[in-house]
Protein backbone atom coordinates (compact mmCIF):
# COMPACT_ATOMS: atom_id res chain seq x y z
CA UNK A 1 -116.11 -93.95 125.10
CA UNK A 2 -119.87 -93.38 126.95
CA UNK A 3 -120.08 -90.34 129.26
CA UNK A 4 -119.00 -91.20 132.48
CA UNK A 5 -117.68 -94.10 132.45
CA UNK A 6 -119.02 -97.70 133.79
CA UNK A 7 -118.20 -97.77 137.28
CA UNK A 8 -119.64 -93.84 137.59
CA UNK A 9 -122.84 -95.19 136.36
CA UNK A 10 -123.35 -97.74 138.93
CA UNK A 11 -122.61 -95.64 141.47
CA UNK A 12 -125.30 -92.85 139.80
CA UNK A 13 -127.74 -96.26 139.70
CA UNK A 14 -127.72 -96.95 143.50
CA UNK A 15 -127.78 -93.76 144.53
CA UNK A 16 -131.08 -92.95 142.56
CA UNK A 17 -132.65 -95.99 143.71
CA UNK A 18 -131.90 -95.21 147.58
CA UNK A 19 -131.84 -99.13 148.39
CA UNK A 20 -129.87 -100.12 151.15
CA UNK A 21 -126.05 -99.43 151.11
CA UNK A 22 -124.79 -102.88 149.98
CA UNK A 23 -121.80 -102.28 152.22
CA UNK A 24 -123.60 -101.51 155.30
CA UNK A 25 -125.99 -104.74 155.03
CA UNK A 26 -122.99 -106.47 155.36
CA UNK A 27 -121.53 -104.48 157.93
CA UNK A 28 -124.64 -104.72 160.31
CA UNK A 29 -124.89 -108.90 159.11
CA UNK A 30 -121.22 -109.36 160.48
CA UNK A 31 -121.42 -107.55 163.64
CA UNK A 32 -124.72 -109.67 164.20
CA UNK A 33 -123.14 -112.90 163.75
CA UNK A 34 -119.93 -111.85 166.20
CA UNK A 35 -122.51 -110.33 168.64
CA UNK A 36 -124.55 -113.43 168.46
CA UNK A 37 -121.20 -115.62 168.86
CA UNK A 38 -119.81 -113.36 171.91
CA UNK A 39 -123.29 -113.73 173.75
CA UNK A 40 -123.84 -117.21 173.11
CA UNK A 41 -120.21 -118.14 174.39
CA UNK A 42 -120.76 -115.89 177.56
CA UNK A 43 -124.37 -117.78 178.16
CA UNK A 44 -122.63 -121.36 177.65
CA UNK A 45 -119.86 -120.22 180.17
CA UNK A 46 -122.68 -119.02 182.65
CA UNK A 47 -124.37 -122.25 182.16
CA UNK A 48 -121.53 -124.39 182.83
CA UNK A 49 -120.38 -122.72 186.10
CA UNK A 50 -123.78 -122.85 187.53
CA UNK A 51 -124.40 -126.64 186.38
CA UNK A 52 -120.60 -128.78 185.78
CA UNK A 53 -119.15 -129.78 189.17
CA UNK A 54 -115.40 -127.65 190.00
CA UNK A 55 -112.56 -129.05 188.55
CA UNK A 56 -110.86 -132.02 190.88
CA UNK A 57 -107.27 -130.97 192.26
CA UNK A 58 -104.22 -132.99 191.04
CA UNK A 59 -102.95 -135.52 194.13
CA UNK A 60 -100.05 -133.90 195.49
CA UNK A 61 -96.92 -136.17 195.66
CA UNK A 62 -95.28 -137.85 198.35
CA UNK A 63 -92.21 -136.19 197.39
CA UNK A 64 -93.56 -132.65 197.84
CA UNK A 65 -95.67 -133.88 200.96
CA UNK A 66 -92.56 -134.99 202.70
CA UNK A 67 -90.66 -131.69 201.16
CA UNK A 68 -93.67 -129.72 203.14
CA UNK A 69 -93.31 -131.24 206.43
CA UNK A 70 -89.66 -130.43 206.57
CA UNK A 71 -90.28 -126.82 205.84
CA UNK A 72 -92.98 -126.92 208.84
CA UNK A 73 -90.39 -128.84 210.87
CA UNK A 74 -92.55 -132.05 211.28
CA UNK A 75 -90.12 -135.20 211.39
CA UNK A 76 -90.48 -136.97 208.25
CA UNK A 77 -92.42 -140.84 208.54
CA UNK A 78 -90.61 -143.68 209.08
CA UNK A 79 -87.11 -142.08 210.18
């Protein structure tokens, strides 16, 4: 068998060369693209409340209308 072994040499390789760290290039690449992702969505969201008209409100029913003016003691219409 070779001294050292395969995988030692590989490790001996990069280190000698002093490239980038493979494993950080991908670390800073991914936390770039989620960054990029986060801040985008947050500058869509901004852009929408400042330009998209505020959500209509559901009609209320007659049913809960007339429910409401017997709590406030109003007589109900057409009794």
């Amino acid at each position: 068998m070779a001294e050292g072994g395969f995988g030692e040499s590989i490790h001996q390789d990069t280190r000698s060369r002093g490239g980038f760290n493979p494993t950080l290039t991908v670390l800073l690449v991914v936390v770039g693209v989620v960054l990029l992702f986060v801040i985008g969505n947050y500058a869509l969201y901004i852009y929408a409340q400042k330009t998209l008209p505020g959500r209509k409100k559901k009609p209320v029913s007659k049913k809960k209308m007339k429910r409401e003016r017997l709590k406030q003691g109003m007589a109900p219409v057409g009794d």
